[in-house]
Structure formats: structure tokens, C-alpha cells
C-alpha atoms as a PDB file:
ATOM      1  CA  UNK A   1       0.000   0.000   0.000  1.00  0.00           C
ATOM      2  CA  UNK A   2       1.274   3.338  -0.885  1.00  0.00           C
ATOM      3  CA  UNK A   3       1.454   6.150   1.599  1.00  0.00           C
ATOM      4  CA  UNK A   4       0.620   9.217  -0.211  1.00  0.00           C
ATOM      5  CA  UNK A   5       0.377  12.889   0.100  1.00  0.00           C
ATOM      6  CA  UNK A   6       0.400  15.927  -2.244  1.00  0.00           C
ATOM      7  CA  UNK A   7       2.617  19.341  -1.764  1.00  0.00           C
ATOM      8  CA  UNK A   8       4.735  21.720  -3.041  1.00  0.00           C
ATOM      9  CA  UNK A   9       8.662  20.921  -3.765  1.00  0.00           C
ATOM     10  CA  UNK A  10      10.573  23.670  -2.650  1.00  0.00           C
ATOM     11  CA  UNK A  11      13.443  24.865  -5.037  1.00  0.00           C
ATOM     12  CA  UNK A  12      16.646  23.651  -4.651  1.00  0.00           C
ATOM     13  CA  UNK A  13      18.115  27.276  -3.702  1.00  0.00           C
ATOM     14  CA  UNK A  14      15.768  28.142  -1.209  1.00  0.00           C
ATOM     15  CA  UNK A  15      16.157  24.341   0.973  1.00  0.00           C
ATOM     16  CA  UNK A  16      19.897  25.569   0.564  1.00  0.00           C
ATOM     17  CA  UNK A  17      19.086  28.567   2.410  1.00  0.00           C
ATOM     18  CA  UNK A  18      16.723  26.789   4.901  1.00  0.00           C
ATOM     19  CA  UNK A  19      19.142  24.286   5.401  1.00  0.00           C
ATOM     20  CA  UNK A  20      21.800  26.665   6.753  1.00  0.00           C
ATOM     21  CA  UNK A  21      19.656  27.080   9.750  1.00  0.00           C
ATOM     22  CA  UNK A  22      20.398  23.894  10.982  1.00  0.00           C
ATOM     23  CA  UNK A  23      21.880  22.863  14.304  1.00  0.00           C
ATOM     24  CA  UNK A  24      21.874  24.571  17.895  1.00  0.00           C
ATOM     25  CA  UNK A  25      18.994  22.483  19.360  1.00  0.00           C
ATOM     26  CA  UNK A  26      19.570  19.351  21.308  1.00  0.00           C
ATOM     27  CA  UNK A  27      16.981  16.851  20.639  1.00  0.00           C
ATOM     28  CA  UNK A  28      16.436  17.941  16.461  1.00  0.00           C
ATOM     29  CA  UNK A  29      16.412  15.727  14.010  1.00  0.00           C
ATOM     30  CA  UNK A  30      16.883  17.947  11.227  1.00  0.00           C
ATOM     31  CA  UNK A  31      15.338  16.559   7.728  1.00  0.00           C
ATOM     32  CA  UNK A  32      17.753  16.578   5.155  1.00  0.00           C
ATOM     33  CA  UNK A  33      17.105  19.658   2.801  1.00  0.00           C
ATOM     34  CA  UNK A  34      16.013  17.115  -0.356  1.00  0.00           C
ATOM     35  CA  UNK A  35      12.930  16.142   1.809  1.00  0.00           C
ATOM     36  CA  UNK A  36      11.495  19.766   2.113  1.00  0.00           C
ATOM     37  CA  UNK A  37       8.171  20.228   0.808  1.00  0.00           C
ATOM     38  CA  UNK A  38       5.075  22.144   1.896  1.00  0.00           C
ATOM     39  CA  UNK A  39       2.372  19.622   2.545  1.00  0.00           C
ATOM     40  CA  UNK A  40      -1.095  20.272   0.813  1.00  0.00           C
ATOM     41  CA  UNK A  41      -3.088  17.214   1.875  1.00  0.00           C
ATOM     42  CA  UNK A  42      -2.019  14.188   3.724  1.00  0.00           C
ATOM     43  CA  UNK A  43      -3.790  11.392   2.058  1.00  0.00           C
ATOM     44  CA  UNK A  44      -2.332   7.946   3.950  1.00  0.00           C
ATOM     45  CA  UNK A  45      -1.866   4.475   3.111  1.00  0.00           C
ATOM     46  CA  UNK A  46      -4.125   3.995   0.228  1.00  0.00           C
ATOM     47  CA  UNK A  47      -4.886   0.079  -2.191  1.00  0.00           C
ATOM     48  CA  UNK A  48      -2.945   0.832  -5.702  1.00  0.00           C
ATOM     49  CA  UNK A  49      -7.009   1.419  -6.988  1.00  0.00           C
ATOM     50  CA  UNK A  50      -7.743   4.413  -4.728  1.00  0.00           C
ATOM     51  CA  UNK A  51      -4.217   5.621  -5.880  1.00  0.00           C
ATOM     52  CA  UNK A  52      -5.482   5.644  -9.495  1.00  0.00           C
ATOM     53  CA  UNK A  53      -8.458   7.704  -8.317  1.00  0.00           C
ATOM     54  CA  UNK A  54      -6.534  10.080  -6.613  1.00  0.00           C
ATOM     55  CA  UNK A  55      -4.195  10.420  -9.383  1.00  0.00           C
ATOM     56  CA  UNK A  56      -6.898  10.509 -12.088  1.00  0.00           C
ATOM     57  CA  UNK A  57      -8.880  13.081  -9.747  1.00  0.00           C
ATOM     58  CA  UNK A  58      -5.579  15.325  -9.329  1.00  0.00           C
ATOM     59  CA  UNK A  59      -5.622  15.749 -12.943  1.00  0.00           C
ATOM     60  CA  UNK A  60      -9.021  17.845 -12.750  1.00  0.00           C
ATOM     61  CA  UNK A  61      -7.282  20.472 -11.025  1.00  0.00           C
ATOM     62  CA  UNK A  62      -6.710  23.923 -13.024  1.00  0.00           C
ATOM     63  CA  UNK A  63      -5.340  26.617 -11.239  1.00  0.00           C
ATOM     64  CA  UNK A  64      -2.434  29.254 -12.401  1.00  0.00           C
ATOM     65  CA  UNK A  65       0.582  29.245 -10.692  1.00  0.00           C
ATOM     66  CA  UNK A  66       1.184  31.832  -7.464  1.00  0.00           C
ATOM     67  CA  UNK A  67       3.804  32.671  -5.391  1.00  0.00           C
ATOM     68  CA  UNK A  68       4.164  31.326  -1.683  1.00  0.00           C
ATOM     69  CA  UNK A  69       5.978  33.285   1.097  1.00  0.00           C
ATOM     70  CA  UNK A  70       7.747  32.403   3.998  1.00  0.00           C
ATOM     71  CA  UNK A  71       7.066  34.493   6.801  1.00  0.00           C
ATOM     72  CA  UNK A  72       9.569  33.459   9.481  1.00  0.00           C
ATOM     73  CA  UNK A  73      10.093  29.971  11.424  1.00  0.00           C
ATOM     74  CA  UNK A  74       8.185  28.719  14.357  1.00  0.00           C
ATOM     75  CA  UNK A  75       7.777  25.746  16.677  1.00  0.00           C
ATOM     76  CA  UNK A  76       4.829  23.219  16.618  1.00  0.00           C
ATOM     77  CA  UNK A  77       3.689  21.850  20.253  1.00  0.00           C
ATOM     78  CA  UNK A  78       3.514  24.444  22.445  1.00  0.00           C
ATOM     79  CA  UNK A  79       5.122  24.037  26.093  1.00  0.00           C
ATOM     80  CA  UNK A  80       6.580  20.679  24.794  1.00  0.00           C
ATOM     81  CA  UNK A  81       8.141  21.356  21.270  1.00  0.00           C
ATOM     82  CA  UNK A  82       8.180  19.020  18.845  1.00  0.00           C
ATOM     83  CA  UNK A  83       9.039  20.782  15.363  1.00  0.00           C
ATOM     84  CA  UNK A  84      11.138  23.874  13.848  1.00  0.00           C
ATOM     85  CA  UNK A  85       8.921  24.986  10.513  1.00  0.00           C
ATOM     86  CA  UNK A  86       9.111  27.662   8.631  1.00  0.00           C
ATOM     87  CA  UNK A  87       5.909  29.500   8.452  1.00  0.00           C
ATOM     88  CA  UNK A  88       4.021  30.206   5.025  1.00  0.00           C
ATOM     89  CA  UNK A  89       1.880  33.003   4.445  1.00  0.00           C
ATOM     90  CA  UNK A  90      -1.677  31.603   3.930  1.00  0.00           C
ATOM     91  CA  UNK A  91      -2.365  33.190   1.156  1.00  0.00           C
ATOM     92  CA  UNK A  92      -5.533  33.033  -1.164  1.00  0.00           C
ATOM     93  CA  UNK A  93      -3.876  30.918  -3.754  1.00  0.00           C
ATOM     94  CA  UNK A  94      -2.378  28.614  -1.733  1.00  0.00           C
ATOM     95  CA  UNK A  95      -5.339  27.855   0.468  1.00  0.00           C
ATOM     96  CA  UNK A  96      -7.724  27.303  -1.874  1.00  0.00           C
ATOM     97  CA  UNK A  97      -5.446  24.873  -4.050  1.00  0.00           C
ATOM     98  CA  UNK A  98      -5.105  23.106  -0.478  1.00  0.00           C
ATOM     99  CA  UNK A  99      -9.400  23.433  -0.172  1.00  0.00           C
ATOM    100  CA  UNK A 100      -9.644  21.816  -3.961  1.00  0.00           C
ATOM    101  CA  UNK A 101      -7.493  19.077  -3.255  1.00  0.00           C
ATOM    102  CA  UNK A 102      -9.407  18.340   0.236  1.00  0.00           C
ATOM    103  CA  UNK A 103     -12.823  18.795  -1.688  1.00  0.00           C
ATOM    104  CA  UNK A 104     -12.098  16.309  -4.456  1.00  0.00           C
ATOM    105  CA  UNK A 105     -10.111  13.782  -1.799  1.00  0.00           C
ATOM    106  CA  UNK A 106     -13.777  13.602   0.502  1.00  0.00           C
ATOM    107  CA  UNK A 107     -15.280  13.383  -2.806  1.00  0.00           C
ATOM    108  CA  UNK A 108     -13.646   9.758  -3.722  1.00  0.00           C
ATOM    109  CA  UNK A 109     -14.195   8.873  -0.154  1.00  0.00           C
ATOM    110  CA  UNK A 110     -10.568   9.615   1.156  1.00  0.00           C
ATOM    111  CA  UNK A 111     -11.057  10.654   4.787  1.00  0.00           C
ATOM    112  CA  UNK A 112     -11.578  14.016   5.959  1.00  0.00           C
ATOM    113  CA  UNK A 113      -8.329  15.992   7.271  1.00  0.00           C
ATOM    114  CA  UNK A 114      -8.571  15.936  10.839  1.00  0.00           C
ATOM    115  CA  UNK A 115      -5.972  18.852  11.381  1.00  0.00           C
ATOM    116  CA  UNK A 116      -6.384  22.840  10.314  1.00  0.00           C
ATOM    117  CA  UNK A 117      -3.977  23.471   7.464  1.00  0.00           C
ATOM    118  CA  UNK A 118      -1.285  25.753   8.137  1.00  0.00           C
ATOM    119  CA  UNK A 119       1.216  25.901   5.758  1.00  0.00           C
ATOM    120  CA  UNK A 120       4.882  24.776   6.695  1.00  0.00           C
ATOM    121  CA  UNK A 121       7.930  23.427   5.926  1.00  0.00           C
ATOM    122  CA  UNK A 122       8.999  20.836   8.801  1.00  0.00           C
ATOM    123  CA  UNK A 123      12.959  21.770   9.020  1.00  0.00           C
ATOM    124  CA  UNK A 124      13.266  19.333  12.033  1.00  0.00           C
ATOM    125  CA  UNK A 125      11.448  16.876  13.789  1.00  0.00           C
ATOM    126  CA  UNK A 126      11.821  17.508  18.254  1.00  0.00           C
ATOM    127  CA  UNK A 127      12.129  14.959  20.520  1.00  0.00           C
ATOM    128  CA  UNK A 128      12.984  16.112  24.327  1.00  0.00           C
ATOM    129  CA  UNK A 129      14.282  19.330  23.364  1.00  0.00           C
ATOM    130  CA  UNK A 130      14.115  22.211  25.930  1.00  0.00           C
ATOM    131  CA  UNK A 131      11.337  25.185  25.119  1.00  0.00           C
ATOM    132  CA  UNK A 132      13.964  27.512  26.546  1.00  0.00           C
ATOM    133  CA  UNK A 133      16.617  26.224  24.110  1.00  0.00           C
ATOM    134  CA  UNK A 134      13.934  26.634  20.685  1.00  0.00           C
ATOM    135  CA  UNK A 135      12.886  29.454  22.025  1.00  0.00           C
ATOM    136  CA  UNK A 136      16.231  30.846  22.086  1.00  0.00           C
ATOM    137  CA  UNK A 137      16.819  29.398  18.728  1.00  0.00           C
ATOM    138  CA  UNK A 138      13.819  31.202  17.278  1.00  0.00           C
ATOM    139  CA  UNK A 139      15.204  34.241  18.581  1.00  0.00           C
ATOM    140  CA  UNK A 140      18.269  34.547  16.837  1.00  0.00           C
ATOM    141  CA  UNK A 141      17.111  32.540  13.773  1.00  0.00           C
ATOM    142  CA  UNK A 142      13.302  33.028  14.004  1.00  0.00           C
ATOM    143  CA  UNK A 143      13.424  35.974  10.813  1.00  0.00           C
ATOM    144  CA  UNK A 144      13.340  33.937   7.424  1.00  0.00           C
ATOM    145  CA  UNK A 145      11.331  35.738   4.384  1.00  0.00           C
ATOM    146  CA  UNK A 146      11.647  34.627   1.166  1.00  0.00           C
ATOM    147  CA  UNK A 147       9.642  33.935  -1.695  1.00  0.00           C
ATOM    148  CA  UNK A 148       8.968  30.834  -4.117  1.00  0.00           C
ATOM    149  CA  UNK A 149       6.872  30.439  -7.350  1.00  0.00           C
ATOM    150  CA  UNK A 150       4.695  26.735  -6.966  1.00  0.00           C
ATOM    151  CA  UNK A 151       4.365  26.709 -10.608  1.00  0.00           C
ATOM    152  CA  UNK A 152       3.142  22.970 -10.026  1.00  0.00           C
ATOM    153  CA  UNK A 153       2.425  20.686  -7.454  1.00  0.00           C
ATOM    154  CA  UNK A 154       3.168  16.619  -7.025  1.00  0.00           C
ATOM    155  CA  UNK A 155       1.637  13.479  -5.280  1.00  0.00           C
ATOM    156  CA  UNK A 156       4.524  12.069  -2.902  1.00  0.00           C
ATOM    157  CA  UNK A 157       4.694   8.687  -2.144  1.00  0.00           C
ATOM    158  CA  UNK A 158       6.620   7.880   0.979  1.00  0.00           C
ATOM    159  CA  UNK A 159       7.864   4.918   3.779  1.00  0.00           C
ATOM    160  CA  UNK A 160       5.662   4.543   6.720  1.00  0.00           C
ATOM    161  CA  UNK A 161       8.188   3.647   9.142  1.00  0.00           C
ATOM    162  CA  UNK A 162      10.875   6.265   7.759  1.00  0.00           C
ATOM    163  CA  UNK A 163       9.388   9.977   9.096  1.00  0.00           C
ATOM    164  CA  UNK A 164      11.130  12.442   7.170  1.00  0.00           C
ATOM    165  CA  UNK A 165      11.605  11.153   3.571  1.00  0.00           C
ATOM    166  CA  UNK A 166      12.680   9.468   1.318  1.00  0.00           C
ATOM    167  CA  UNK A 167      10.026  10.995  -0.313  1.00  0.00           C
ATOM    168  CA  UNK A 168       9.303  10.083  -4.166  1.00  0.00           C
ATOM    169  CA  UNK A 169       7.173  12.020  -6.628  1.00  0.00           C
ATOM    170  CA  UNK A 170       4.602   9.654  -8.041  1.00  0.00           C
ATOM    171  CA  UNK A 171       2.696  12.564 -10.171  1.00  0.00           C
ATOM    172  CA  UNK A 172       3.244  16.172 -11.325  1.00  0.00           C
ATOM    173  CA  UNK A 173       0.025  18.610 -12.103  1.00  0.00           C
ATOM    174  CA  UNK A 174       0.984  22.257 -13.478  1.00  0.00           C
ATOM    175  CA  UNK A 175      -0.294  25.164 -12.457  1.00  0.00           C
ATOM    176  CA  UNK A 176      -0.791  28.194 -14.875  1.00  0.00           C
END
């Protein structure tokens, strides 16, 4: 069974940059910078016919391309930590491509998203790190704006057990 999700790839350039924030937290399991990618919808271990569904659905999408911004990194968990993201803007564009695909994914009787979507990159996955020590790291590497053009967007497959990549595009849709 496949374990599938869509997003956006992240250009090669820009993971550089994002990559250069690593280190300084004890506890982080950074991703490596090939794995970044702004989830859209988390679809989950799916039979090979559901995954022609999805792909065939995917294919109904037209929407022109947009640009994404990154409006500074954050932590996910609260009191207890447990990623560094960097935050993107949720901008009109971006959320309603993520609404379509959630739409049409109900529609062929995927399961609804459970969580809100707020658009990230995960730059490292927490376990037992300190809140004063990301919260200290977000201070002096918290600022991080740039700017990408999602001029398409791809259906990952991935490895259940893995967390983190390898990730493997399946499917590429255009946008514009």
C-alpha cells in the first residue's frame, strides 16, 4: 500500500538557504534539505485502486501558478516542542489549491483531514528538546522571508516507518 500525500517541492536554492539554519537544538532531528516540501493534503496508506483515483482526480485540477511566502520559522507543540517549521503566508492561492485538493479527496471517499492546514515546511522533527533552548533558537534565527513560485504541485509517495523522507514524486500537475 502506498502512503501518499500531495505538496509543493521547494526549489533547490531556497532548501539551501533553509538548510543553513540547521543545528543549535539538542533533541532535532533535522530533515535533510532534499525532503522539504510544503504539505497540501495528507492522504495515507491507500490500495494501488484508490491511488489511481486520486491520481486521475488530481488531474481535474486547473489553477495558475502563485507565489508562496515564507514568513519566518516557528515551533509546533507548544510548552513541549516538537518541530522547527518555517511558516508560510496563507495566502488566497495557496489555500484554496489546499481546499480543492481536500474537496475532491472527501469526494472519492478519502477521509476528511482531521488537522487545520497551516502551511509549513517541517525543518526538524523535536524529541525532548528544551522550550527555553527553541525558544532561544527562534530568537536569533526566528526571521526567514523569502519567496517561491509553486508553478506545479506533485503526489509524494513515501515509507511509513521512515518519518522524514525518502520521499518520491509519483505525479506532477501544473499550475498556470
Amino acid at each position: 500500500m502506498p502512503r501518499l500525500f500531495t505538496g509543493l517541492e521547494i526549489p533547490s536554492d531556497l532548501a539551501s538557504d533553509l538548510g543553513m539554519l540547521r543545528g543549535g537544538i539538542s533533541g532535532a532531528r533535522w530533515i535533510d534539505t532534499d525532503f522539504y516540501h510544503l504539505t497540501l493534503r495528507f492522504i495515507g496508506d491507500i490500495d494501488h485502486a484508490t491511488a489511481r483515483d486520486v491520481c486521475g482526480t488530481l488531474e481535474k485540477i486547473r489553477r495558475p501558478a502563485f507565489t508562496v511566502t515564507l514568513e519566518g520559522l516557528d515551533s509546533f507543540g507548544g510548552g513541549k516542542p516538537r518541530a522547527i517549521v518555517a511558516k508560510a503566508k496563507p495566502a488566497a492561492p495557496l489555500v484554496e489549491l489546499q481546499a480543492e485538493q481536500e474537496r475532491l479527496m472527501r469526494r472519492i471517499g478519502i477521509p476528511p483531514e482531521p488537522r487545520k492546514f497551516t502551511p509549513h515546511i517541517t525543518l526538524a522533527r523535536l524529541r525532548d528538546a528544551s522550550s527555553t533552548a527553541v525558544a532561544a533558537y527562534l530568537t536569533t534565527r526566528g526571521f526567514f522571508s523569502r519567496r517561491f513560485e509553486a508553478t506545479r504541485f506533485v503526489l509524494f509517495s513515501s515509507r511509513a516507518a521512515t518519518g522524514g523522507g525518502p520521499y518520491l514524486v509519483e505525479a506532477a500537475y501544473p499550475l498556470g
